[in-house]
Protein backbone atom coordinates (compact mmCIF):
# COMPACT_ATOMS: atom_id res chain seq x y z
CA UNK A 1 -126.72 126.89 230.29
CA UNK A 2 -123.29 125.45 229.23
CA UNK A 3 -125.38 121.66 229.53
CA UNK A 4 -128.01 122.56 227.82
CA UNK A 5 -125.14 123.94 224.78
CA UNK A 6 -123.72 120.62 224.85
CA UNK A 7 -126.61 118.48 224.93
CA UNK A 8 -127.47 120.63 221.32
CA UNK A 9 -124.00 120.08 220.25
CA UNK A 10 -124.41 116.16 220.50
CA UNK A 11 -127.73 116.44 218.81
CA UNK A 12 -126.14 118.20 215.61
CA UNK A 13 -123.81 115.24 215.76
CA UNK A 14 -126.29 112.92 215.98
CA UNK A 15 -128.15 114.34 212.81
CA UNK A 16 -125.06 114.14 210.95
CA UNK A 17 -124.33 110.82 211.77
CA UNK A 18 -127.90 110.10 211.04
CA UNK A 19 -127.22 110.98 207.25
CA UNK A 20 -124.13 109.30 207.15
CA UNK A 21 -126.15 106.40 208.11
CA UNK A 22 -128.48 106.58 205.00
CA UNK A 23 -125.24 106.75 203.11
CA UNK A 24 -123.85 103.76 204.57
CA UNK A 25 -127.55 102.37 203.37
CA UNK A 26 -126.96 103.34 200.01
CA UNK A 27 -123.73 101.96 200.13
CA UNK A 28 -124.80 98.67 201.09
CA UNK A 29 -127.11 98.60 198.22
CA UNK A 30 -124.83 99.16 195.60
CA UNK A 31 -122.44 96.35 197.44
CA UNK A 32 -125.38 94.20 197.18
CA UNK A 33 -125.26 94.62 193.83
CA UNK A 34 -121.66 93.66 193.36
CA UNK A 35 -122.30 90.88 195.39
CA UNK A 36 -125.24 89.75 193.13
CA UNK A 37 -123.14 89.97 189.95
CA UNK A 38 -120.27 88.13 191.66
CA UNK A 39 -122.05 84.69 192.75
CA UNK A 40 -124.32 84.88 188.94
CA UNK A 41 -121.45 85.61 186.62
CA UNK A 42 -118.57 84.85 189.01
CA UNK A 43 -117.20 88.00 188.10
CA UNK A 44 -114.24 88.60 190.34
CA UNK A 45 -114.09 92.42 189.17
CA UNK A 46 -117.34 92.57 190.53
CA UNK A 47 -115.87 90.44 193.38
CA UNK A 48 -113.14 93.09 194.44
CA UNK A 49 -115.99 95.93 194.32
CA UNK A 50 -117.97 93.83 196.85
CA UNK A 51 -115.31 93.54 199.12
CA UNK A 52 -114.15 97.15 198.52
CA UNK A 53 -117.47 98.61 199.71
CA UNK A 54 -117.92 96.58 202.88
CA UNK A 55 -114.37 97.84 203.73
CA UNK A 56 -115.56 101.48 203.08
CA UNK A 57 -119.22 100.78 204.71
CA UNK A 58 -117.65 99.27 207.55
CA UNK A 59 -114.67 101.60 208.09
CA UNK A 60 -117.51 104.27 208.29
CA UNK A 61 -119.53 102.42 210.70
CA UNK A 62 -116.45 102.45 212.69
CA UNK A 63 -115.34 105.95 213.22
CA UNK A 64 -119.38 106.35 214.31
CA UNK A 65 -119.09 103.50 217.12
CA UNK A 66 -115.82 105.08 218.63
CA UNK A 67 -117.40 108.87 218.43
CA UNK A 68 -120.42 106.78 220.68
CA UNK A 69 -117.29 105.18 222.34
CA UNK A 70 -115.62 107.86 223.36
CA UNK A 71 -119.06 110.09 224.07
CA UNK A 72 -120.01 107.14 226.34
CA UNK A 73 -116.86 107.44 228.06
CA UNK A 74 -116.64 111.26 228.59
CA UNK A 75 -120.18 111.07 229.80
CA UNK A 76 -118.72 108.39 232.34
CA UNK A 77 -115.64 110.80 233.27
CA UNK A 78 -118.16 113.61 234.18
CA UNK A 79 -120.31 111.33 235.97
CA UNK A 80 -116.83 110.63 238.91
CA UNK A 81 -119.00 112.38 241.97
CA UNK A 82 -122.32 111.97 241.05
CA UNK A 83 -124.39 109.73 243.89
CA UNK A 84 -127.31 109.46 241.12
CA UNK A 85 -127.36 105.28 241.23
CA UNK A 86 -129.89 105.22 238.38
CA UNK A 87 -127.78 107.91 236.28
CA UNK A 88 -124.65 106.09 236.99
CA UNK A 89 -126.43 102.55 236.19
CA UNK A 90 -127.61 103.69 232.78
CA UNK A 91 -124.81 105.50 232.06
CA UNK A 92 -122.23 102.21 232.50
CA UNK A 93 -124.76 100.25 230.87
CA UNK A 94 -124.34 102.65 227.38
CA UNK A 95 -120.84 103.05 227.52
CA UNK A 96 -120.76 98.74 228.16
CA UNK A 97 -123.30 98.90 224.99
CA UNK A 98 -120.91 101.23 222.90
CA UNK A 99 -117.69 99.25 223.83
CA UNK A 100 -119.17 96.18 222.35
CA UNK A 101 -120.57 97.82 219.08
CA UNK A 102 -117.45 98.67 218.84
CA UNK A 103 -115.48 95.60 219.32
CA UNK A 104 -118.56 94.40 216.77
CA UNK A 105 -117.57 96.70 214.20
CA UNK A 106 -113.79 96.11 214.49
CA UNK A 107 -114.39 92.35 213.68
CA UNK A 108 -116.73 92.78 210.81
CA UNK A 109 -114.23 95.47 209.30
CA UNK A 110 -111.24 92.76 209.56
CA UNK A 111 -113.46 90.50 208.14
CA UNK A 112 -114.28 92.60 205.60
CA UNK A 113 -110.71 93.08 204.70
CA UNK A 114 -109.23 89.57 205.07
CA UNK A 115 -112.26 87.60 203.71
CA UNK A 116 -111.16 87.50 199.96
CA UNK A 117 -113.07 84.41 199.55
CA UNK A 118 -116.33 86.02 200.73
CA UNK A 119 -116.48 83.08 203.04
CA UNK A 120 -118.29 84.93 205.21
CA UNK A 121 -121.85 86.75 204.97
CA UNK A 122 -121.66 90.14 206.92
CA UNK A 123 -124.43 92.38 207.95
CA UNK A 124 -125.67 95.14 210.49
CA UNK A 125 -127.35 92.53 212.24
């Protein structure tokens, strides 16, 4: 009964990160906005809101890849014994998946930080 607890646990997470995600999409709209006044009126005020929201949007994005990251990795830890090969397959395949959204997001977020020159077009992509 206790898996069946957790497995509802990581669901209620999941929903929440689910809405954090359509916040992080309305976010990216009102950066897109910024952007948009930046590059037509060359507005650096503008400019420094841009960059200010893809360092929130993507410092969000980032504490939701390492909960994945560390989820993956617990799931791993509990997974030592098992002789499941398909279990253990997909299992190391997520937590490889995680790992790299997560080295993904850590890049974008320095480059959201260090790019003052926008030189540099980021997106979920």
């Amino acid at each position: 009964m206790s898996d069946v607890n957790n497995i509802l646990g990581k669901l209620k997470i999941e929903e929440n990160i689910w809405i954090i995600y359509l916040i992080i999409i309305f976010l990216s709209f009102v950066s897109n906005k910024f952007e948009k006044k930046y590059y037509i009126f060359n507005d650096n005020n503008s400019k420094e809101n841009y960059r200010n929201f893809n360092i929130l949007i993507f410092s969000i994005a980032l504490v939701i890849y390492g909960y994945f990251f560390k989820d993956g990795y617990d799931s791993l830890a509990n997974l030592k014994s098992c002789t499941d090969k398909n279990k253990l397959f997909f299992n190391r395949a997520s937590f490889t998946a995680s790992t790299l959204i997560l080295i993904a997001g850590t890049i974008f977020l320095y480059i959201a930080i260090n790019d003052i020159n926008l030189d540099t077009e980021l997106a979920f992509s």
